[in-house]
Protein backbone atom coordinates (compact mmCIF):
# COMPACT_ATOMS: atom_id res chain seq x y z
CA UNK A 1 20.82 -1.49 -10.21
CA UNK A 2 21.39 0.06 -7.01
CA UNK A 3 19.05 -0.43 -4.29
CA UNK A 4 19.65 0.69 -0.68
CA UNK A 5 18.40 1.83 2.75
CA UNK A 6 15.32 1.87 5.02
CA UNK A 7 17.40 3.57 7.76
CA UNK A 8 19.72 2.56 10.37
CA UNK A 9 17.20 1.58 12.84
CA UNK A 10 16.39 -2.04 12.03
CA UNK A 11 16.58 -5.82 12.09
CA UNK A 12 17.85 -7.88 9.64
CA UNK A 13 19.76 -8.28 6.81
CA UNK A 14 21.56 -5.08 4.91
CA UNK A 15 18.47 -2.85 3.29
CA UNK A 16 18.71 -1.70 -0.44
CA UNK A 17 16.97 1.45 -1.81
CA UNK A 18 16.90 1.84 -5.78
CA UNK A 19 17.64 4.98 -7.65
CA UNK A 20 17.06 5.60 -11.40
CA UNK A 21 17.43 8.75 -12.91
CA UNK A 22 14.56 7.89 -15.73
CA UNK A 23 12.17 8.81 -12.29
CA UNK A 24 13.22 12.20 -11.89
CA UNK A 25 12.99 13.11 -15.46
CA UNK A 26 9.89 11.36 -16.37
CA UNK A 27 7.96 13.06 -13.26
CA UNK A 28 9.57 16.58 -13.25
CA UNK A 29 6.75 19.38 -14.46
CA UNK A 30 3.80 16.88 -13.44
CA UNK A 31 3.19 19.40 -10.86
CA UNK A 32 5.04 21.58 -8.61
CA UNK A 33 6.09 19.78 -5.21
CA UNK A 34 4.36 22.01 -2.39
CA UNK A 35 5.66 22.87 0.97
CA UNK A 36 5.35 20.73 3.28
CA UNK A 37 3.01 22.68 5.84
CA UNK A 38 1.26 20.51 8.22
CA UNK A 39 -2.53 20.38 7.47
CA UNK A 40 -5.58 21.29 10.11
CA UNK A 41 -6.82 18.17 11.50
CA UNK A 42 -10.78 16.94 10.71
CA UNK A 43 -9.01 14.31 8.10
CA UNK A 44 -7.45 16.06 5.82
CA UNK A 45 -3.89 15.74 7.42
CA UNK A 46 -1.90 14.73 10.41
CA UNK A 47 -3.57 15.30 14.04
CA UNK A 48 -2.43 12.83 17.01
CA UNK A 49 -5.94 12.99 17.98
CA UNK A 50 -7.55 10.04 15.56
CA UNK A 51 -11.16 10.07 17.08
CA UNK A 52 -13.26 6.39 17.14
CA UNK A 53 -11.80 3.19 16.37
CA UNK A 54 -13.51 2.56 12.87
CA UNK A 55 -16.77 0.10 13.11
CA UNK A 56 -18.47 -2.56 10.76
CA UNK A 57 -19.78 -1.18 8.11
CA UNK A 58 -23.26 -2.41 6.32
CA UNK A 59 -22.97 -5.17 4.62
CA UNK A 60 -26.06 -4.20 2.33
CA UNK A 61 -24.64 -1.32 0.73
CA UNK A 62 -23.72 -1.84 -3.24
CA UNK A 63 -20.85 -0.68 -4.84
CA UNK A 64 -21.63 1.85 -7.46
CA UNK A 65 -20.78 1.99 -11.73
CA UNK A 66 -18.15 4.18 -11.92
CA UNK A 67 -18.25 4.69 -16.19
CA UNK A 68 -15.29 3.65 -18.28
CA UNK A 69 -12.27 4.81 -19.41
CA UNK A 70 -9.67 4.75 -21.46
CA UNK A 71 -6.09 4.86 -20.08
CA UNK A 72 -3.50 7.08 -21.21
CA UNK A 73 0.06 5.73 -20.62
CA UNK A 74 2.92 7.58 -21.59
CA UNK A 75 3.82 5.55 -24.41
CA UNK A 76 1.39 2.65 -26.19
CA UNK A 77 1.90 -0.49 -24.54
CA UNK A 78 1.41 -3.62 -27.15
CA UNK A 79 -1.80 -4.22 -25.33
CA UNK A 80 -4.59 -2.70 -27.35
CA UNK A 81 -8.02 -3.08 -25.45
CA UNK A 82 -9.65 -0.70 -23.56
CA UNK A 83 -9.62 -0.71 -19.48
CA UNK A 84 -12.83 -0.80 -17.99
CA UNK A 85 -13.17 0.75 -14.74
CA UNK A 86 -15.93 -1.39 -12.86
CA UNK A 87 -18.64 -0.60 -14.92
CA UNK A 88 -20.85 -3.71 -13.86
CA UNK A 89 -22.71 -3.57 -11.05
CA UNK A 90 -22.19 -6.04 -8.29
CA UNK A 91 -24.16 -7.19 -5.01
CA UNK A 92 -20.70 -7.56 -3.27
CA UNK A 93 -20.45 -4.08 -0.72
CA UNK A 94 -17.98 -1.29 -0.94
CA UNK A 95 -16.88 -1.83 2.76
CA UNK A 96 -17.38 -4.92 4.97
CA UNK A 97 -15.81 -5.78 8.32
CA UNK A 98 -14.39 -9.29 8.56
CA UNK A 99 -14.86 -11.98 12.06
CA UNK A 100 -12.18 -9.83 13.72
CA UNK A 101 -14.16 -6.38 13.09
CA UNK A 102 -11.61 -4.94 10.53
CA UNK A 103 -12.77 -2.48 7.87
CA UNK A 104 -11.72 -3.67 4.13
CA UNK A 105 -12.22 -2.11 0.90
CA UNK A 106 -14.06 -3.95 -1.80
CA UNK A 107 -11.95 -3.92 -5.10
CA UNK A 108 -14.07 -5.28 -7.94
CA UNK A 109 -12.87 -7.77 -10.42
CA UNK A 110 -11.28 -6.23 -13.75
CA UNK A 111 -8.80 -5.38 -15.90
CA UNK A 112 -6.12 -2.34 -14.61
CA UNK A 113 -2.53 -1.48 -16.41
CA UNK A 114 0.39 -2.60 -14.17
CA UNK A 115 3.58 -1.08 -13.95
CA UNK A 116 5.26 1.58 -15.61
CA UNK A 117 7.73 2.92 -18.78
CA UNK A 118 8.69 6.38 -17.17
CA UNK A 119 9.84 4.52 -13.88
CA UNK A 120 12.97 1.75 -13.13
CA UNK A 121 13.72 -1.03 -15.29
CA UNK A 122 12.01 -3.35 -13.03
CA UNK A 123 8.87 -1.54 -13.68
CA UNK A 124 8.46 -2.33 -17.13
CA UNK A 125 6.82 -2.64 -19.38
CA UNK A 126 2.76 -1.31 -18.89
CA UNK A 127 1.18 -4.45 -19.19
CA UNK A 128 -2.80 -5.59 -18.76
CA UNK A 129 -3.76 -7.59 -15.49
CA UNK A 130 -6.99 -9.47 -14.90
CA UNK A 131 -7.96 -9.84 -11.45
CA UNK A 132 -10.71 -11.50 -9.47
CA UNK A 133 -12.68 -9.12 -7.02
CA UNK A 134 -11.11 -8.91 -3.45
CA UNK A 135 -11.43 -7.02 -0.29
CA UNK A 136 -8.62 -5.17 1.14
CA UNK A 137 -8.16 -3.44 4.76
CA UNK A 138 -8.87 -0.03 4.42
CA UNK A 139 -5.94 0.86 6.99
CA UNK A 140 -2.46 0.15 7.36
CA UNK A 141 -2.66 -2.69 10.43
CA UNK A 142 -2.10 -0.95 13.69
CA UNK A 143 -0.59 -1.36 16.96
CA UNK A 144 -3.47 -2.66 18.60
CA UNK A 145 -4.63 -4.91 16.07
CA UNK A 146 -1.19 -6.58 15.97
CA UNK A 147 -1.05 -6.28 19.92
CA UNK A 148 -4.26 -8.47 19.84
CA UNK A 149 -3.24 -11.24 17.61
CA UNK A 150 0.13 -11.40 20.29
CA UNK A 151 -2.45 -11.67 22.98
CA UNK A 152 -4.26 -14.35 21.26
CA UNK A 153 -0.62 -16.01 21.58
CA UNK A 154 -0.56 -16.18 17.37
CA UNK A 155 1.64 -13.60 16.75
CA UNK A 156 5.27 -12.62 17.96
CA UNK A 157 5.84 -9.48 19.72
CA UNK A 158 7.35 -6.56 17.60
CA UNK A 159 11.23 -6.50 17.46
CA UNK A 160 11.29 -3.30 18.68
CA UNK A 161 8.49 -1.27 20.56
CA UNK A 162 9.76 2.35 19.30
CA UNK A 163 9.17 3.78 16.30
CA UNK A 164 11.84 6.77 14.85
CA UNK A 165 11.72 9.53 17.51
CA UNK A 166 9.05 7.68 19.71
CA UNK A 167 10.81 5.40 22.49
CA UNK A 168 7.22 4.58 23.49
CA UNK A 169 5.49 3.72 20.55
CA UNK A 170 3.95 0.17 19.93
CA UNK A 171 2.95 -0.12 23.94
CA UNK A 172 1.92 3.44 23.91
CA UNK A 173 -2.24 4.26 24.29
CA UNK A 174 -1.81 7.73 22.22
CA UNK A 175 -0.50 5.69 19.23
CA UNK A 176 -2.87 2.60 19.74
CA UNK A 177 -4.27 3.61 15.68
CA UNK A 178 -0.81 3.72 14.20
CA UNK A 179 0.99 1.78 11.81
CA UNK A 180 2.57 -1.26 13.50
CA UNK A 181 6.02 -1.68 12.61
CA UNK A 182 9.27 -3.69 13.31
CA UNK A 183 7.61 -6.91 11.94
CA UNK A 184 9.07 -8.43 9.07
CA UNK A 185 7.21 -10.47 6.26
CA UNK A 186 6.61 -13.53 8.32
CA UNK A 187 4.73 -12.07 11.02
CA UNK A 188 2.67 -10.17 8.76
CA UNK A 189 1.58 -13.46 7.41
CA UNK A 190 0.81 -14.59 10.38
CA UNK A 191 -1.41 -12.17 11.95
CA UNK A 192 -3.04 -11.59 8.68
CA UNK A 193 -3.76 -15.65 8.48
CA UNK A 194 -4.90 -15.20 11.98
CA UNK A 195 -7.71 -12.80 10.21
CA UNK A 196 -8.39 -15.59 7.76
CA UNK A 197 -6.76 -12.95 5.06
CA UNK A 198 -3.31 -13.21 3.68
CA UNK A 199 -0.92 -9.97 2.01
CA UNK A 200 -2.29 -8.99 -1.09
CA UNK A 201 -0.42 -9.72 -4.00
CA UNK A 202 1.77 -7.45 -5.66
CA UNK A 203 -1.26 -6.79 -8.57
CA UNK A 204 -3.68 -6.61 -6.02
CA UNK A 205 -2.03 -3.73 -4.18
CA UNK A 206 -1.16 -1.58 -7.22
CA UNK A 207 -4.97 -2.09 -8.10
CA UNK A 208 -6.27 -1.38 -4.86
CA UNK A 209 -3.51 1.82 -5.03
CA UNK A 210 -4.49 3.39 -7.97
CA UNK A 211 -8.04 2.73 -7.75
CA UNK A 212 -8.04 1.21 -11.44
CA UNK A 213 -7.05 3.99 -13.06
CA UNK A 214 -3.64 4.88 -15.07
CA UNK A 215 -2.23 7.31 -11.98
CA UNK A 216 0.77 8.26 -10.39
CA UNK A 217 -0.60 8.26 -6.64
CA UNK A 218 -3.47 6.93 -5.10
CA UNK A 219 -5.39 10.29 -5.84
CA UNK A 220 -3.58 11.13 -9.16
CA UNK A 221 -0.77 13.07 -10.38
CA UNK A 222 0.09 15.93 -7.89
CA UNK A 223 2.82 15.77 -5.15
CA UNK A 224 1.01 17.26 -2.53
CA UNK A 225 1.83 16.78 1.64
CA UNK A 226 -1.75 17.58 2.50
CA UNK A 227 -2.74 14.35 0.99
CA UNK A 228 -0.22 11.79 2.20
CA UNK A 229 2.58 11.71 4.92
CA UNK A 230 6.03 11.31 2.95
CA UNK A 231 9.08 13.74 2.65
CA UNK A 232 9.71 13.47 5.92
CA UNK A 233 7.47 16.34 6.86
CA UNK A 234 6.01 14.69 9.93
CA UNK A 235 9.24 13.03 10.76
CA UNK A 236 7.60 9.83 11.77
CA UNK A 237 4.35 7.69 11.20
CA UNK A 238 0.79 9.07 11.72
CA UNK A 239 -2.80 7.88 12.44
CA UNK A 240 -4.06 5.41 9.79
CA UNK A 241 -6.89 6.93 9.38
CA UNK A 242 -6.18 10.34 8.52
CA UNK A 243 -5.32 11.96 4.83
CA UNK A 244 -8.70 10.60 3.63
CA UNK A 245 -8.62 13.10 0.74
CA UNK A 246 -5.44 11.04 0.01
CA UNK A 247 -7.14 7.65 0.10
CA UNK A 248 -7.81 5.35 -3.19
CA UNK A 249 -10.65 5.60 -5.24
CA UNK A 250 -11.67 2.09 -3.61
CA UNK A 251 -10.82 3.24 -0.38
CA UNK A 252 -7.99 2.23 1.35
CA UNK A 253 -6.01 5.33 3.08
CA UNK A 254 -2.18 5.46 3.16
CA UNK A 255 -0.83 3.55 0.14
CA UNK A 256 1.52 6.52 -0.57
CA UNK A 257 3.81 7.23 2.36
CA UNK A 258 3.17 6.36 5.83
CA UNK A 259 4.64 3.05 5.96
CA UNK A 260 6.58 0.37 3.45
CA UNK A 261 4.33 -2.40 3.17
CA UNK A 262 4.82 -6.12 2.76
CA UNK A 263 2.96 -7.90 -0.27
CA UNK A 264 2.71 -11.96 -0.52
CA UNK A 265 5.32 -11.92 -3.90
CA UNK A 266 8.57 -13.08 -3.73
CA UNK A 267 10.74 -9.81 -5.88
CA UNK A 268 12.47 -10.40 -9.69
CA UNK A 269 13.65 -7.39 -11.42
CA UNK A 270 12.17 -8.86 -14.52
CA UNK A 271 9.04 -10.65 -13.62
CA UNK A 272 6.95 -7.85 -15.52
CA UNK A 273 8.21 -9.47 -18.76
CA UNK A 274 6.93 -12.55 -18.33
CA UNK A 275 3.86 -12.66 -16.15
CA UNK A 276 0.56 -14.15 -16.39
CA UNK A 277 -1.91 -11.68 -17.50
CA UNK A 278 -4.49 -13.41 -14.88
CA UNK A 279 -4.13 -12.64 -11.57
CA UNK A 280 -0.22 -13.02 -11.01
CA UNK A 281 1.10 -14.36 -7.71
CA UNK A 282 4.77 -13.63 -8.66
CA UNK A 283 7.61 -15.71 -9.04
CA UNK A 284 7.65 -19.26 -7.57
CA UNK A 285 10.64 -18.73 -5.63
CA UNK A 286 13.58 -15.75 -4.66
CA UNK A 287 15.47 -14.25 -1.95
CA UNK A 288 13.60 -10.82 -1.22
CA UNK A 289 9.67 -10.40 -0.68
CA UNK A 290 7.82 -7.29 -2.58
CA UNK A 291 7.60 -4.02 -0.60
CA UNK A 292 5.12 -1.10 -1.87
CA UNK A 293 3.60 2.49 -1.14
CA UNK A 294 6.74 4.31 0.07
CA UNK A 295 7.02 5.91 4.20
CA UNK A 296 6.92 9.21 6.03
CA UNK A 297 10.26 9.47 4.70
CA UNK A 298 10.76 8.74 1.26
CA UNK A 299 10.76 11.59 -1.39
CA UNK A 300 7.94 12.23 -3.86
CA UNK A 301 9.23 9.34 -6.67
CA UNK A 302 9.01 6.33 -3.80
CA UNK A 303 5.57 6.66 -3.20
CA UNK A 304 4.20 6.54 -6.49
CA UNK A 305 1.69 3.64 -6.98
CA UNK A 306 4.01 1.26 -9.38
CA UNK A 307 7.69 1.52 -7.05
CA UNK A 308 8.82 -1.78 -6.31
CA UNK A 309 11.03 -2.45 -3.63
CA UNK A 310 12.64 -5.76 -1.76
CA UNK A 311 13.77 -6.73 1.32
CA UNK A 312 14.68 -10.49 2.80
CA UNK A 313 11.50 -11.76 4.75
CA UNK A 314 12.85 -11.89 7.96
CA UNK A 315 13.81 -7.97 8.01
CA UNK A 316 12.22 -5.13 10.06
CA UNK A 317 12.34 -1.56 10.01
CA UNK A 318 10.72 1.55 11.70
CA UNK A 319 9.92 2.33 7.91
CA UNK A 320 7.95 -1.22 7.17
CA UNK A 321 4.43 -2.14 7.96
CA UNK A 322 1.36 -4.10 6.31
CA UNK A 323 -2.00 -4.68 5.59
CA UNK A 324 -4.33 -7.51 4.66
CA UNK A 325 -6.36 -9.06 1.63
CA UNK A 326 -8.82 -11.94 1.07
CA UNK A 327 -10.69 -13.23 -1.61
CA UNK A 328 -14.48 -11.55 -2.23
CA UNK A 329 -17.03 -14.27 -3.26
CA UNK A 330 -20.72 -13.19 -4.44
């Protein structure tokens, strides 16, 4: 299977980019793949203005029923249940900020469909996962949230402080609410420990992607550059907070495009075949950590919600960021 590159501007060992034909065919007519016109800012797309640094959220507010459904893959999987979507309601809130003043989505417990039988080999097959509730941040982590953690004298400084056609990027004030990048798995760890989080899991952040539901993208099924920043139409990373009409049904914005991002699972082509159907950690040991969501840019089929990709954990890119989880207790 060949895998292959995040770009030439990087740390680290040799990247690897997969291509499978069964991709292109199995999305081609989902929709038509619009031009990639830059949107008017107010949220809906890219603006270098991002307006105020998000605040806590209430802590009283309770996440709402959102019905059931039934999914639809595109062939029957040899589960044959019925996913729920969240239909109980909780007292845990939609959005909290945690001790460092971070906002995180709430993703309630429940069962979702994993993976994929239109995608790669290492996609398959669509199989049921059972996960416990947990919170996720609603943003990619940015350049002054990882600048802060280095101040604390937690985390290491970024390998590089440029991003692709920025030579002032990480130290920069205009781009103070952008992705952080050029830190590889272990620092991510590390600053995301330093939130008392962790990386999600691999389940967690196809959950938290596809808001539960049996989609291609975090807001369905249609390529669309107003909604996420990947094709390389911006050339480079944007705000984290922008694209909202591109943003998960739990919340979370960016998890198509924008940046790679590092997950807590070590990578197996085949895991799919053999994991637990209760929240899955991944496999006990390997050589490669888990990367999801895609960057500014990959095409249309790497930012789909179920791509898997690998790298070794000490590499770094201008492609690769993160974001944190934790556990949600009533």
């Amino acid at each position: 299977m060949e895998r292959a590159k995040f770009g030439s501007v990087s740390e680290g060992t040799k990247p690897r980019f997969k291509r499978n034909p069964w991709i292109a065919l199995g999305l081609m007519g989902l929709a038509l793949i619009g031009a990639c016109t830059v949107p008017a800012p107010g949220g809906r797309g890219p603006s270098e203005s991002e307006g105020p640094t998000p605040v806590a959220v209430s802590a009283t507010a309770t996440a709402a029923p959102t019905g059931t459904a039934t999914p639809t893959p595109s062939s029957t999987p040899t589960w044959t249940g019925t996913e729920v979507l969240e239909a109980t309601l909780t007292s845990l809130p939609d959005y909290i900020s945690d001790a460092k003043g971070v906002p995180m989505a709430y993703v309630p417990a429940g069962v979702f469909l994993m993976g994929s039988d239109r995608g790669s080999l290492d996609e398959y097959p669509i199989h049921p996962v059972d996960l416990d509730a947990f919170y996720i941040d609603r943003y990619e982590v940015t350049n002054a949230l990882y600048r802060a953690c280095v101040e604390a004298e937690v985390c290491q400084p970024v390998r590089k402080k440029s991003s692709a056609t920025r030579s002032s990027y990480y130290d920069n004030r205009r781009y103070i609410r952008y992705p952080v990048v050029f830190v590889d798995w272990y620092m991510a760890q590390t600053y995301c420990e330093w939130r008392e989080a962790r990386l999600p899991t691999e389940a967690e952040w196809e959950k938290a992607a596809r808001g539960g539901m049996n989609v291609i993208y975090p807001w369905g099924d249609v390529q669309d550059c107003n909604l996420a920043n990947y094709g390389n139409c911006l050339r480079d990373t944007s705000g984290v907070t922008i694209y909202d009409l591109g943003a998960s049904r739990y919340g979370p914005h960016h998890m198509a495009g924008n940046v790679w991002e590092w997950v807590s699972d070590w990578y197996s082509d085949d895991y799919y075949r053999s994991s637990p159907e209760e929240d899955p950690q991944g496999p006990d040991t390997g050589t490669e950590k888990v990367l999801r969501g895609g960057s500014w840019k990959d095409d249309y089929t790497e930012i789909r919600s179920v791509n898997r990709e690998a790298e070794a954990p000490s590499y770094s890119s201008h492609l690769i960021g993160f974001r944190c989880a934790r556990d949600a207790t009533p």
